[in-house]
Protein backbone atom coordinates (compact mmCIF):
# COMPACT_ATOMS: atom_id res chain seq x y z
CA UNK A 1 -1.42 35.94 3.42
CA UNK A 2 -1.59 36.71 6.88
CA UNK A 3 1.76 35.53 7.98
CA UNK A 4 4.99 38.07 6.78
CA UNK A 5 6.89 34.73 6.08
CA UNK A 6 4.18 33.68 3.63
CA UNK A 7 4.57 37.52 2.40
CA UNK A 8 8.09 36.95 1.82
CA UNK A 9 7.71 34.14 0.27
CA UNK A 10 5.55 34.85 -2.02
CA UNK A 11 7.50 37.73 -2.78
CA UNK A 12 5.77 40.70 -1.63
CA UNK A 13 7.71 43.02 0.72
CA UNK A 14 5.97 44.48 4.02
CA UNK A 15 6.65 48.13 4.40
CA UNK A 16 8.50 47.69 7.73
CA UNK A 17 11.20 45.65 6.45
CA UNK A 18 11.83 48.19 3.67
CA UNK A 19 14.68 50.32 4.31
CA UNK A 20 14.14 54.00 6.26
CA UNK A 21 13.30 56.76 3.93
CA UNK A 22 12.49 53.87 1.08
CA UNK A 23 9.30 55.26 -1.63
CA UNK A 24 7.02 52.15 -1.62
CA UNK A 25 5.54 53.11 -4.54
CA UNK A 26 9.41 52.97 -6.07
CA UNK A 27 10.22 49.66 -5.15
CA UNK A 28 10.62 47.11 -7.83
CA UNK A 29 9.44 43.17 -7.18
CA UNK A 30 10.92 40.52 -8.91
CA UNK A 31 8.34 37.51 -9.11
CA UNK A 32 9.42 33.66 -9.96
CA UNK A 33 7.42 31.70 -10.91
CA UNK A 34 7.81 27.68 -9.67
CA UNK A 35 8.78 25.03 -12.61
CA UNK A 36 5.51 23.35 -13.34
CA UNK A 37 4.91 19.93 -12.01
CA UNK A 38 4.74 16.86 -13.98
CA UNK A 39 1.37 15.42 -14.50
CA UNK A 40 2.41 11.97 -14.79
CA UNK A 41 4.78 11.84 -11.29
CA UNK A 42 1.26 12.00 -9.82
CA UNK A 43 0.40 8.87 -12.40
CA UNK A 44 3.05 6.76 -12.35
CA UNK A 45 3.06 6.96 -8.10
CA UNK A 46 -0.58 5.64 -8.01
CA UNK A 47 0.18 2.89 -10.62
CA UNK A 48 2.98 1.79 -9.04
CA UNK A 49 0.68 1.85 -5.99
CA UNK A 50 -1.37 -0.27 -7.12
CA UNK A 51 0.66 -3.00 -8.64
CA UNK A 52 2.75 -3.22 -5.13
CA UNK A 53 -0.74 -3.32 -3.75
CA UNK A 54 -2.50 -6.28 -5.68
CA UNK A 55 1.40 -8.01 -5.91
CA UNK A 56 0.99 -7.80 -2.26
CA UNK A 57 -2.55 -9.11 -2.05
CA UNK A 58 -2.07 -12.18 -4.11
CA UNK A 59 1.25 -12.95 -2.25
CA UNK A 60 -0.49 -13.14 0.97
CA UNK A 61 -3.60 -14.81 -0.43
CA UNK A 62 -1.58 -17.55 -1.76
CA UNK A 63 0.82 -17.77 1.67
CA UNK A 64 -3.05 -18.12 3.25
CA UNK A 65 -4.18 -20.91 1.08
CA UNK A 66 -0.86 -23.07 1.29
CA UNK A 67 -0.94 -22.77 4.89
CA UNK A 68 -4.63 -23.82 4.72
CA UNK A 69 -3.35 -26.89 2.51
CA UNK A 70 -0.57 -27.51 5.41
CA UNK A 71 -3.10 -27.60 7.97
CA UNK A 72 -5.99 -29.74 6.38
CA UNK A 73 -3.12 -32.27 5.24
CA UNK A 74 -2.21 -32.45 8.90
CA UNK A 75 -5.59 -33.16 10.18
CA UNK A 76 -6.07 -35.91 7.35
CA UNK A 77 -3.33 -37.75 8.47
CA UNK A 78 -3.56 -37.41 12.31
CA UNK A 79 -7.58 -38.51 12.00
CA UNK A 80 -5.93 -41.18 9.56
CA UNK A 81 -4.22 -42.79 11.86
CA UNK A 82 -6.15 -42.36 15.17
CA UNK A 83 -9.59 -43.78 13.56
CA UNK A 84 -8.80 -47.14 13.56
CA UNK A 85 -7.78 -46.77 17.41
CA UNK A 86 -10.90 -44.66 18.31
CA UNK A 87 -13.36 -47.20 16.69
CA UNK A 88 -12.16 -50.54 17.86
CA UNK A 89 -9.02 -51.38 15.82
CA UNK A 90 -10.66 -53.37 13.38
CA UNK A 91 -11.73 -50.58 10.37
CA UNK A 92 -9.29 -49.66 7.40
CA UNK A 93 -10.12 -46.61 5.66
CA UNK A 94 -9.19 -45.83 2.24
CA UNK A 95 -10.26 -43.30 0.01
CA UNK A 96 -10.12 -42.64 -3.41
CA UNK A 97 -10.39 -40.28 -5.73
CA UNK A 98 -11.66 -40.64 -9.30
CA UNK A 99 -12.24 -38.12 -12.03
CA UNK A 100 -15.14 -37.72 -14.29
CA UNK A 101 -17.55 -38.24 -11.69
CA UNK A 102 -18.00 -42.22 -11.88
């Protein structure tokens, strides 16, 4: 404790603010002691961390896939449609999609 605030603080009492003609070796020093913190505040903030965390990391994994979807469902259906123009006029496409594997 280098600092007379940090003195003061922790309640010890530099000679030079005792008053003039004051015995140091009289003075009495009243010490409190802080409440004790709660183990769990420290627990509860990092679960509650981490659930906002992963909430947050599946929310914008799923808004990242959907807009994937959005985009390959757009190209599908702009090369859909220009094909047929780009290769003559005279090819239909279908597909299909079974399940099962046959």
């Amino acid at each position: 404790m280098i600092r007379p605030d940090e003195q003061i603080r922790a309640g010890h009492i530099p000679a030079a603010l005792l008053p003039h003609g004051t015995d140091p070796r009289q003075v009495v020093i009243n010490v409190h002691t802080a409440e004790p913190r709660s183990l769990h505040a420290g627990a509860i903030g990092v679960v509650l961390s981490l659930t906002v965390g992963v909430g947050a990391v599946i929310w914008i994994s799923t808004v990242a896939v959907l807009q994937m979807v959005t985009v390959a469902t757009a190209t599908a259906t702009a090369l859909q449609a220009a094909l047929p123009t780009l290769l003559g006029g005279a090819v239909t496409l279908s597909v299909s999609l079974s399940k099962g594997g046959k």
